[in-house]
Structures are given as structure tokens and as C-alpha cells.
Protein backbone atom coordinates (compact mmCIF):
# COMPACT_ATOMS: atom_id res chain seq x y z
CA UNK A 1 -9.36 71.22 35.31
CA UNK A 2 -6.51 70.25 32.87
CA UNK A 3 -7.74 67.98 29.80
CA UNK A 4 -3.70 67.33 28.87
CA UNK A 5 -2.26 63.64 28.22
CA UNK A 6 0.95 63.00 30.27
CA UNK A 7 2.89 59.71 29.96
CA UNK A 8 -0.42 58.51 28.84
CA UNK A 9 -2.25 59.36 31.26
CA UNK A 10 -5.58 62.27 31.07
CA UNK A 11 -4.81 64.53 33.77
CA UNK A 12 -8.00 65.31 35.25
CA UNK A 13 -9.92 61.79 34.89
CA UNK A 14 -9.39 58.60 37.35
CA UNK A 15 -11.53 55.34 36.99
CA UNK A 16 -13.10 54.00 39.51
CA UNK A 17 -15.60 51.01 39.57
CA UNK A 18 -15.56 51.85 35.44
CA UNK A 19 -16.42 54.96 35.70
CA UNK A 20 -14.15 58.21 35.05
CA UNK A 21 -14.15 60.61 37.84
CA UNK A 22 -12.58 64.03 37.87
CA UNK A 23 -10.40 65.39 40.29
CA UNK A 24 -9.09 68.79 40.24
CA UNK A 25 -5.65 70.41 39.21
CA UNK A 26 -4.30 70.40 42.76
CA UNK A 27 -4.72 66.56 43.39
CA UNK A 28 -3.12 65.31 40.05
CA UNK A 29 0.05 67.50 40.42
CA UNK A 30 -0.15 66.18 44.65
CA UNK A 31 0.50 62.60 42.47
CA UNK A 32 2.55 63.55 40.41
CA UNK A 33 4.65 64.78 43.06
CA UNK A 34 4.26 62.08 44.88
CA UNK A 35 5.47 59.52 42.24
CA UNK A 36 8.72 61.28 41.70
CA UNK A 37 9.95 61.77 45.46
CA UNK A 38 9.01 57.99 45.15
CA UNK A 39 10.67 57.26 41.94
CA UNK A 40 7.86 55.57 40.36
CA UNK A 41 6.26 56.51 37.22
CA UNK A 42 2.59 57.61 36.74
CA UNK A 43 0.45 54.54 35.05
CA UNK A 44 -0.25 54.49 31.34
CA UNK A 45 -3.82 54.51 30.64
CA UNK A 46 -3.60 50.66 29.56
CA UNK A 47 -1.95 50.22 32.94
CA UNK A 48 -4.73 51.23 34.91
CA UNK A 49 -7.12 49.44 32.48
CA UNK A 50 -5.16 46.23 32.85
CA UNK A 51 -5.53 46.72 36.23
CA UNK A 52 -8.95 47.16 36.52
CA UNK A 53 -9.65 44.41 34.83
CA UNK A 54 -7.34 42.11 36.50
CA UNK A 55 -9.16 43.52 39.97
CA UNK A 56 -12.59 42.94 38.73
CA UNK A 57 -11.59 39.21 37.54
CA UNK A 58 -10.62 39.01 41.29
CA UNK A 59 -14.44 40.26 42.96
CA UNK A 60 -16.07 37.75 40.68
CA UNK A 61 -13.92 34.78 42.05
CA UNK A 62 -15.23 32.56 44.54
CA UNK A 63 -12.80 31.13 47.27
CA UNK A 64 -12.82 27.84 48.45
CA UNK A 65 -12.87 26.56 51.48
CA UNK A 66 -8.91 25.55 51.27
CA UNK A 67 -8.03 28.78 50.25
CA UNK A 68 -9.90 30.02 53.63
CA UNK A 69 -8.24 27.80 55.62
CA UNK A 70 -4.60 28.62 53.89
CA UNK A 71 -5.49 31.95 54.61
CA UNK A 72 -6.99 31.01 58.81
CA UNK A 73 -3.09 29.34 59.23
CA UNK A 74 -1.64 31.76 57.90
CA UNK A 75 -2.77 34.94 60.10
CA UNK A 76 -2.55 32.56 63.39
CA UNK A 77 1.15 31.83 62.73
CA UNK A 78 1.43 35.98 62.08
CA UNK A 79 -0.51 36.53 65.74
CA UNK A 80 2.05 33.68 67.35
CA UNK A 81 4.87 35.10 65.81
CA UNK A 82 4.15 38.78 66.94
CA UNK A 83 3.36 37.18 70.48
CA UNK A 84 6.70 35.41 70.36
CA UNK A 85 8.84 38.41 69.77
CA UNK A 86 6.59 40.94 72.36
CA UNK A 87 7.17 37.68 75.19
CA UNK A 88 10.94 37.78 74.28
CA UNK A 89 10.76 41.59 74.61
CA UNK A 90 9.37 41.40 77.68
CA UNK A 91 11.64 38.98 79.14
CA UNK A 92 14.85 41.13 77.61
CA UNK A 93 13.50 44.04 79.40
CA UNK A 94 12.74 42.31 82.88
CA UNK A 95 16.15 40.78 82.47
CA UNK A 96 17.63 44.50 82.47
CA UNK A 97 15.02 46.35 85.24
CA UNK A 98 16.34 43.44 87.50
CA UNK A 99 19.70 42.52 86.55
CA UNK A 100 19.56 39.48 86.40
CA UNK A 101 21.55 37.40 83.99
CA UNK A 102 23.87 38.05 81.51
């Protein structure tokens, strides 16, 4: 296990639920890896406390009911849309098998 600081970060600690977890050699250079084929940078610490916090501030919140129902509309006009575009796939593909139409 490394104890080194790079870009800010402890190699060899990750936080999760407030708690600092270790993780061996292997997996942090697997990340770091990972982050430069992607061309993203690895997260300060204050990053990933900033982050925490703004994700427990987010399990404390209560949603309301207009929320819910913002949220209801919004996954049955995903499901239509999805049916919409499989029906005209469908339809294209009939349209070939039989030749019919232009």
C-alpha cells in the first residue's frame, strides 16, 4: 500500500459513507489509468469532500410530491418515446421484408 499524495489525492485511501477505506496498489494505478485514457484528472481531496458533502445534503432531502410527479411524467414520456421509435422500426423493416412502398 502506497501512503504518497498525488494531485492531492492519498493514494491508498477512498471515502466512503465518511469513512476512509483502503484499496491496494493495483486498483489506484487501474484509476489512474483509467482517468488518463479518459482525459480527466484524478479529484483533489477537497473535490471528493465537496462532493460528499453535497451527496449527503441530497439523502437528507425530502421530495415532494411535485417533484414525484415531475419525475412519474418524465419516465412515461422516455417509455413512449422509446416505443415510438421501436413501432417506426418495425414498420421500416416490414416495409423492406415486403416491399412495399417507397
Amino acid at each position: 500500500m502506497v501512503r504518497q499524495k498525488r494531485r492531492g489525492l492519498w493514494t491508498g485511501q477512498v471515502m466512503s459513507r465518511g469513512r476512509w477505506l483502503t484499496y491496494t496498489q493495483q486498483e489506484f494505478e487501474r484509476l489512474v489509468d483509467t482517468c488518463a485514457k479518459d482525459g480527466v484528472s484524478l479529484p483533489t481531496r477537497r473535490e471528493v469532500d465537496e462532493r460528499y458533502a453535497e451527496m449527503q445534503k441530497w439523502t437528507k432531502r425530502v421530495v415532494t410530491e411535485a417533484e414525484v410527479t415531475a419525475m412519474v411524467a418524465r419516465k412515461r414520456f422516455a417509455t413512449a418515446r422509446c416505443s415510438g421509435i421501436v413501432q417506426t422500426r418495425r414498420y421500416a423493416r416490414y416495409r423492406v421484408d415486403m416491399n412495399v412502398g417507397g
